[in-house]
PDB file of N, CA and C in Angstrom:
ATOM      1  N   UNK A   1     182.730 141.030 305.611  1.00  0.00           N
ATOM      2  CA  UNK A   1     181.467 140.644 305.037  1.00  0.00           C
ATOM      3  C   UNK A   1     181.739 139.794 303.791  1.00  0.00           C
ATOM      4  N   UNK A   2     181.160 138.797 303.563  1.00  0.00           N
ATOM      5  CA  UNK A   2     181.060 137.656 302.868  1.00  0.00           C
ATOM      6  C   UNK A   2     180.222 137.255 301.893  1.00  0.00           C
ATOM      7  N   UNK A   3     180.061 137.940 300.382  1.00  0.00           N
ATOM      8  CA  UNK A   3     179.164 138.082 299.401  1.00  0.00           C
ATOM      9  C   UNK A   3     179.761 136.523 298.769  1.00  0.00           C
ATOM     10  N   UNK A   4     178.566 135.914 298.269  1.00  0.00           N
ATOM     11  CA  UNK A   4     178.405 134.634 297.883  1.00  0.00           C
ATOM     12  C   UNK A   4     177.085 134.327 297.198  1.00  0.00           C
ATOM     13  N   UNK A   5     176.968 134.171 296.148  1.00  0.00           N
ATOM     14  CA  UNK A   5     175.559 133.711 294.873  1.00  0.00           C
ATOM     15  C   UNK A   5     174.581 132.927 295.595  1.00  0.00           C
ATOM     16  N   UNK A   6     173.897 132.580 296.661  1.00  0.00           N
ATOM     17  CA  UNK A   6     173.004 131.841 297.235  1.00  0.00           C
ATOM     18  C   UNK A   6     171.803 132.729 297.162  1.00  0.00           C
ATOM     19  N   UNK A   7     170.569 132.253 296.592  1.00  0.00           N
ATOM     20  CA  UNK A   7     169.220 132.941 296.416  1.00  0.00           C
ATOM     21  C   UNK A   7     168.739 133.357 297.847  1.00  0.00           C
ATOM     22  N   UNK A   8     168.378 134.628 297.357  1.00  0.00           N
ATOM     23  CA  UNK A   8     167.822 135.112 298.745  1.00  0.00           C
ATOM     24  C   UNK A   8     166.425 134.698 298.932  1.00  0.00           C
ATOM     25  N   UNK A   9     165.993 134.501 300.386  1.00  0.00           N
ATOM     26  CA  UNK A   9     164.749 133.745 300.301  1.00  0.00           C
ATOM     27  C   UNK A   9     163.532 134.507 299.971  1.00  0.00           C
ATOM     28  N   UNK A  10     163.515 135.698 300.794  1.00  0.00           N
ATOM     29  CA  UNK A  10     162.278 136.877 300.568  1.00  0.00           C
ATOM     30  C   UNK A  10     162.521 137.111 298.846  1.00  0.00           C
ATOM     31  N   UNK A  11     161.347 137.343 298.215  1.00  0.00           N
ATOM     32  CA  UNK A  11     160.926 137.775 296.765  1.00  0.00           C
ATOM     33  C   UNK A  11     160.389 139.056 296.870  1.00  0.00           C
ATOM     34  N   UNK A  12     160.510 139.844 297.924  1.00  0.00           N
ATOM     35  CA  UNK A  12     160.161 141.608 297.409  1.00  0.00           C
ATOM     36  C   UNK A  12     161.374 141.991 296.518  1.00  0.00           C
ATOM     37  N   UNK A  13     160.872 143.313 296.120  1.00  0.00           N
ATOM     38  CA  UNK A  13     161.653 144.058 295.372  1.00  0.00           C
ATOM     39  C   UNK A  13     162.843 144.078 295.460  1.00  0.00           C
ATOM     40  N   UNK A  14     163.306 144.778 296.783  1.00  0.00           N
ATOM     41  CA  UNK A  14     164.212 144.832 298.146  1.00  0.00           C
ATOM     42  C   UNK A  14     165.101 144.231 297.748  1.00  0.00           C
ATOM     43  N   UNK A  15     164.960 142.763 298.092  1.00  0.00           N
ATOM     44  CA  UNK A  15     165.608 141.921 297.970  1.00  0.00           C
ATOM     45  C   UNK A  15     166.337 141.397 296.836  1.00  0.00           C
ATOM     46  N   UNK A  16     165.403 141.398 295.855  1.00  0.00           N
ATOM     47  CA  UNK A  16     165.867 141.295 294.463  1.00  0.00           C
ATOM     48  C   UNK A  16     166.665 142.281 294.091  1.00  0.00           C
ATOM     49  N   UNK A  17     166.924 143.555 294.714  1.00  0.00           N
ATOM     50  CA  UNK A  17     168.116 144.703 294.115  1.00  0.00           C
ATOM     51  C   UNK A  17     169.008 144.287 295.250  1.00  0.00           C
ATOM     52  N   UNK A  18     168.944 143.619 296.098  1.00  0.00           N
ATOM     53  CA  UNK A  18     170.219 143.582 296.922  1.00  0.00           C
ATOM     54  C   UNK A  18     171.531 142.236 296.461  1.00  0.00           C
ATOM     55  N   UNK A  19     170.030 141.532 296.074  1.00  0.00           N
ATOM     56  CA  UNK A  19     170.947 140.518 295.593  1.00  0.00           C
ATOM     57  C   UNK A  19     171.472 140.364 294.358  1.00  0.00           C
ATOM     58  N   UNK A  20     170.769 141.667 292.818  1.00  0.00           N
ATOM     59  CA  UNK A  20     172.007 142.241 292.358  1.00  0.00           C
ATOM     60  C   UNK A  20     172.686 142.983 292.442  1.00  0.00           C
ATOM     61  N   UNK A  21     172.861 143.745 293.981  1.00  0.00           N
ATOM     62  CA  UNK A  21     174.117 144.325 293.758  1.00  0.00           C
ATOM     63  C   UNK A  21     175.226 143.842 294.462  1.00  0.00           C
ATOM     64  N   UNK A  22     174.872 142.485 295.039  1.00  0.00           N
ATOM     65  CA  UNK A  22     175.846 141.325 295.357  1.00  0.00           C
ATOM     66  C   UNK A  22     176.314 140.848 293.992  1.00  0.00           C
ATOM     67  N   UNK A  23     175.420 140.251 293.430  1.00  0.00           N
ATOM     68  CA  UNK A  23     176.102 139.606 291.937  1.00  0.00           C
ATOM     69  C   UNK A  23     176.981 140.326 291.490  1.00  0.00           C
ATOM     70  N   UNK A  24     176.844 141.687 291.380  1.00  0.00           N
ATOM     71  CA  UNK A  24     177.759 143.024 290.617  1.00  0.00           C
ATOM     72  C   UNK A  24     178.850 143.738 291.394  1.00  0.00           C
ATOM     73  N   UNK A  25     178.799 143.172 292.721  1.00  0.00           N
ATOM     74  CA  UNK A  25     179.874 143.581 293.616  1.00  0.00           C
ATOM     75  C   UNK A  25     181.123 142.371 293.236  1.00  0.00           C
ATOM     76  N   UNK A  26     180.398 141.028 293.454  1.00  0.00           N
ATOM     77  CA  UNK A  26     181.411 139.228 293.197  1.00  0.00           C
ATOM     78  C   UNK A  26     181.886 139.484 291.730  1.00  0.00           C
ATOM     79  N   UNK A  27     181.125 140.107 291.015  1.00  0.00           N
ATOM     80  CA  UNK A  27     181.429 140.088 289.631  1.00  0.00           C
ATOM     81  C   UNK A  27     182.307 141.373 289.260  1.00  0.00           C
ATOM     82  N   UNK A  28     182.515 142.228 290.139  1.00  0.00           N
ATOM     83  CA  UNK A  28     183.526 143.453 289.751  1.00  0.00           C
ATOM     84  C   UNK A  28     185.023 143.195 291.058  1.00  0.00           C
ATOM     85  N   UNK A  29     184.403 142.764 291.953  1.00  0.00           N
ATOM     86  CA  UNK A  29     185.744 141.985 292.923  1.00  0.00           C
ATOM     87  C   UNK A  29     186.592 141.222 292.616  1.00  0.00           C
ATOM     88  N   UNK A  30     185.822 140.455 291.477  1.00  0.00           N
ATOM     89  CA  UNK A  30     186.871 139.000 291.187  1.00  0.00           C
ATOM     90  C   UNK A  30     187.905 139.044 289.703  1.00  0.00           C
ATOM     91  N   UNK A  31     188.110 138.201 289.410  1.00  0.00           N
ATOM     92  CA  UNK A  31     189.384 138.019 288.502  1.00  0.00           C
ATOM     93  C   UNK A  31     188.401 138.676 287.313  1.00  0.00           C
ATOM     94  N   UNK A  32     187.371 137.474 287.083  1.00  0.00           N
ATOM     95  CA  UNK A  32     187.073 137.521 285.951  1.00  0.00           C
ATOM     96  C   UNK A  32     186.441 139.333 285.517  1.00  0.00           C
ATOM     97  N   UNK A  33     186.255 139.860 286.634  1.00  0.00           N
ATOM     98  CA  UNK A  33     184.701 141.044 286.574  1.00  0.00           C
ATOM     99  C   UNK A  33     185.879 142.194 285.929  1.00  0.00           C
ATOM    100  N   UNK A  34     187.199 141.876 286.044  1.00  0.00           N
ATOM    101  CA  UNK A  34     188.482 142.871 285.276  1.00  0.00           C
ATOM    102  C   UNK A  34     188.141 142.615 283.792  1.00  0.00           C
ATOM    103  N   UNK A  35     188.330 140.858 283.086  1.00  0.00           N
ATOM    104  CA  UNK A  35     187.847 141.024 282.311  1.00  0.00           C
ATOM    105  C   UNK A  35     186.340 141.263 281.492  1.00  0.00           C
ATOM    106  N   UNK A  36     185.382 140.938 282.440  1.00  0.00           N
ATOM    107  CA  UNK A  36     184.184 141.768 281.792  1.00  0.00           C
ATOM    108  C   UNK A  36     184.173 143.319 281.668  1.00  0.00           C
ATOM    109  N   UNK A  37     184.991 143.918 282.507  1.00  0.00           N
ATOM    110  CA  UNK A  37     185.116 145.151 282.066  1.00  0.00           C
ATOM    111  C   UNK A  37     185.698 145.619 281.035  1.00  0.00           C
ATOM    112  N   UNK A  38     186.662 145.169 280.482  1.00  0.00           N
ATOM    113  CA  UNK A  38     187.700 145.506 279.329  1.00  0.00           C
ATOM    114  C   UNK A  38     186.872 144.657 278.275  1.00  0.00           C
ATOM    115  N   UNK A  39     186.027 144.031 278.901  1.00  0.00           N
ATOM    116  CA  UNK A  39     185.076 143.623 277.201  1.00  0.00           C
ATOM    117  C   UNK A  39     183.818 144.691 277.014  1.00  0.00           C
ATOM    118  N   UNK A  40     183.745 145.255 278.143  1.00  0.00           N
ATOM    119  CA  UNK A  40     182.990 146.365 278.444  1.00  0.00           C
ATOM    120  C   UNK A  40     183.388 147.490 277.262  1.00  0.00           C
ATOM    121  N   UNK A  41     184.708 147.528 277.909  1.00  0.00           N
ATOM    122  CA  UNK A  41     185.287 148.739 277.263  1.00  0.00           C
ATOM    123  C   UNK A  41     185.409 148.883 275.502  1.00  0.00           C
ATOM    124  N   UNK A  42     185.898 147.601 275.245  1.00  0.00           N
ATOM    125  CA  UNK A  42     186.589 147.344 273.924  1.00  0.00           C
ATOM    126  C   UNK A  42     184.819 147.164 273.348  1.00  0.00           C
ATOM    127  N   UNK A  43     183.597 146.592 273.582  1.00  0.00           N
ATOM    128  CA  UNK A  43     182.439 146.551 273.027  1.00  0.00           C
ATOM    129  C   UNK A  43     182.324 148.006 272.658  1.00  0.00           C
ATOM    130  N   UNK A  44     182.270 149.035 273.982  1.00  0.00           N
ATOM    131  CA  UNK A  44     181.265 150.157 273.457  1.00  0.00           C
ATOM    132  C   UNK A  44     182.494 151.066 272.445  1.00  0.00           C
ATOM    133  N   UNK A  45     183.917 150.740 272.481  1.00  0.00           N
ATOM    134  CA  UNK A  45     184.627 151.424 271.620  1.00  0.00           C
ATOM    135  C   UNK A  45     184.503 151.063 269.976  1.00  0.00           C
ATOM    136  N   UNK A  46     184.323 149.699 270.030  1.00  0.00           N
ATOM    137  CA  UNK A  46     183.706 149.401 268.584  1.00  0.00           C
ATOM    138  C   UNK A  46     182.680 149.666 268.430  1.00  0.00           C
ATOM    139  N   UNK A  47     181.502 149.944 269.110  1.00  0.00           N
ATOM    140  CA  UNK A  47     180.176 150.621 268.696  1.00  0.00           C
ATOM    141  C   UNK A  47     180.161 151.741 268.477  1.00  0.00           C
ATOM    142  N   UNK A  48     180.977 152.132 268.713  1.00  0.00           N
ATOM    143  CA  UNK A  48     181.176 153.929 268.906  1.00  0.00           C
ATOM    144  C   UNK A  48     181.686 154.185 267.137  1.00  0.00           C
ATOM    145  N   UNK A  49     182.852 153.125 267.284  1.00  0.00           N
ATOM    146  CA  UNK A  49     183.518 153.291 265.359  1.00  0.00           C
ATOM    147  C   UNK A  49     182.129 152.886 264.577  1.00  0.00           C
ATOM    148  N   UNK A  50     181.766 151.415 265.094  1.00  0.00           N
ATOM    149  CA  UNK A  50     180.279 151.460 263.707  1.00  0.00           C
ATOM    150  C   UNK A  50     179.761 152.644 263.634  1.00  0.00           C
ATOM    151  N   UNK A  51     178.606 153.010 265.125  1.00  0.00           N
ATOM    152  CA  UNK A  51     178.149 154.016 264.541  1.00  0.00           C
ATOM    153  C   UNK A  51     178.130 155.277 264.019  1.00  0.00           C
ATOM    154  N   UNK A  52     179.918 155.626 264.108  1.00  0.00           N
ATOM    155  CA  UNK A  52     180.195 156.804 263.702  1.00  0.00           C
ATOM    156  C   UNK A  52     180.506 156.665 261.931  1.00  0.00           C
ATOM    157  N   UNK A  53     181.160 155.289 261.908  1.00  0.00           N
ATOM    158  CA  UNK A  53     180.622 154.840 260.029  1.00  0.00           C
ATOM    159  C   UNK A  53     179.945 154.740 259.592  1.00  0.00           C
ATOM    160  N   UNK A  54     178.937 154.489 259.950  1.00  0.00           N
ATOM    161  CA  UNK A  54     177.563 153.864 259.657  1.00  0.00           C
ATOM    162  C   UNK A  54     176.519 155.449 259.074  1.00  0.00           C
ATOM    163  N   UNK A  55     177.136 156.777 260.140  1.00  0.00           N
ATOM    164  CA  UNK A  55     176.173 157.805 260.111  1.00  0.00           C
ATOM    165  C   UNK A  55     177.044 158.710 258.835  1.00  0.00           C
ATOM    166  N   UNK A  56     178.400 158.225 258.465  1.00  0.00           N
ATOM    167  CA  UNK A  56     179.033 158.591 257.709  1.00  0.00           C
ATOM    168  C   UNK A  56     178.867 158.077 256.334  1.00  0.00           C
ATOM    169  N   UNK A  57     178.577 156.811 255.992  1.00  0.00           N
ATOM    170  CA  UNK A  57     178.238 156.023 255.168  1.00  0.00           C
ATOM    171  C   UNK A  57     176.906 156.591 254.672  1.00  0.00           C
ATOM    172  N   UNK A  58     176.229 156.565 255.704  1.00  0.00           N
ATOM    173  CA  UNK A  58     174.364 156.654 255.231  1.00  0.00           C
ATOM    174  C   UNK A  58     174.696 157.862 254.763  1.00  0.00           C
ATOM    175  N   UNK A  59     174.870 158.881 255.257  1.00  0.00           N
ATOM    176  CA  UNK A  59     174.945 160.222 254.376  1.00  0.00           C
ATOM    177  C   UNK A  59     174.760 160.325 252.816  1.00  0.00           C
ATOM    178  N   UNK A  60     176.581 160.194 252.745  1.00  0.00           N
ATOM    179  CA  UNK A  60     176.641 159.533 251.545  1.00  0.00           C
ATOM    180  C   UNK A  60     176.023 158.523 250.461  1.00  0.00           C
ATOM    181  N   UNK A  61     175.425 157.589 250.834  1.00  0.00           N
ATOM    182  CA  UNK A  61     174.839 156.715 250.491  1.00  0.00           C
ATOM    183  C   UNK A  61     173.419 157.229 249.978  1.00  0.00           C
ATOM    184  N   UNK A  62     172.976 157.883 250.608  1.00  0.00           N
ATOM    185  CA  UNK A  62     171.308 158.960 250.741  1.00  0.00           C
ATOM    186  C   UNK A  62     171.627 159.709 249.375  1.00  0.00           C
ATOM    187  N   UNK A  63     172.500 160.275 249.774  1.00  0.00           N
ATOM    188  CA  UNK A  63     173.045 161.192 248.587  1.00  0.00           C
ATOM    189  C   UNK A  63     173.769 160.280 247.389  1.00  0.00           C
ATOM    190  N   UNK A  64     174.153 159.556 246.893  1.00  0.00           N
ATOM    191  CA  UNK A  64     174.671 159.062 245.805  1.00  0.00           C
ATOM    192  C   UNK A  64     173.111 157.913 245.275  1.00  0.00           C
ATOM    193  N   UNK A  65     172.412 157.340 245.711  1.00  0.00           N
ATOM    194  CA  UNK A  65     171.175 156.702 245.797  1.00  0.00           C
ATOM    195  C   UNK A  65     170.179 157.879 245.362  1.00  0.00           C
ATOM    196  N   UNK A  66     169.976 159.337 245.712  1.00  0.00           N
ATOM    197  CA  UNK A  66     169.389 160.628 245.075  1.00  0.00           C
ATOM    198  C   UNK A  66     169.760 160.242 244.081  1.00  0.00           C
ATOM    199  N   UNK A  67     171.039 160.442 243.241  1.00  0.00           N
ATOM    200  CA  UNK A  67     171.123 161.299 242.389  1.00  0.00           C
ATOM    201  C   UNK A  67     171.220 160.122 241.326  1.00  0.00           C
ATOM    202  N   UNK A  68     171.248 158.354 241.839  1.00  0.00           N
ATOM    203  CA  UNK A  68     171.487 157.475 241.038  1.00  0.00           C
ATOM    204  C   UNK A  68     168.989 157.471 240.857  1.00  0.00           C
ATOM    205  N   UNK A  69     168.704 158.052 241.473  1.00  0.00           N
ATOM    206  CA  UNK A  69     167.247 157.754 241.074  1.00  0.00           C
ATOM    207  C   UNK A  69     166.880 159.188 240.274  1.00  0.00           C
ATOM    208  N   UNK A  70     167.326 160.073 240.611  1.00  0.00           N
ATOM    209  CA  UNK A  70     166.920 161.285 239.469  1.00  0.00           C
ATOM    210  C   UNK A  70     167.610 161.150 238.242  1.00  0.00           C
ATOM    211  N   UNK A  71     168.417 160.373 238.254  1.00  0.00           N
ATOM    212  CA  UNK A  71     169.254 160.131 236.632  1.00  0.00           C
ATOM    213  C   UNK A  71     168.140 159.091 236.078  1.00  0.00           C
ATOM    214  N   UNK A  72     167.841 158.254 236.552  1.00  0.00           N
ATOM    215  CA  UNK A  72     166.839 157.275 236.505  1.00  0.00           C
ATOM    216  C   UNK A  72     165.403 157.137 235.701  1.00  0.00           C
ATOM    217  N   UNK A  73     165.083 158.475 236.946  1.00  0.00           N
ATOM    218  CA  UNK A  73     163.689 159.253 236.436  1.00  0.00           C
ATOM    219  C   UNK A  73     163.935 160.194 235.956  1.00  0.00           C
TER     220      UNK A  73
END
């Protein structure tokens, strides 16, 4: 069987999920769909470090921003 990017003609639903899971089959079969995955990978591993700094930071930040406004007031 022979998956290839040519628009499918019918516009139901149907059709429209078949023909992405052709796109996502050509795109995980081929050279490149190795590297969209490892950009896959390496994206959600740096999102993972922001937001685990980010929830580490704000903490802190909440708390030193307190105590810089009750000195304040």
């Amino acid at each position: 069987m022979k998956y290839n990017n040519e628009p499918v003609k019918n516009t139901n639903s149907l059709s429209n999920g078949v023909r992405l899971m052709r796109r996502v089959f050509v795109a995980l079969s081929s050279e490149d769909g190795q590297d969209i995955a490892e950009y896959a990978v390496m994206v959600a591993v740096i999102l993972i470090i922001v937001v685990g700094t980010l929830r580490l930071i704000g903490s802190n930040s909440n708390t030193v921003f307190s105590q810089v406004a009750s000195s304040i007031g």
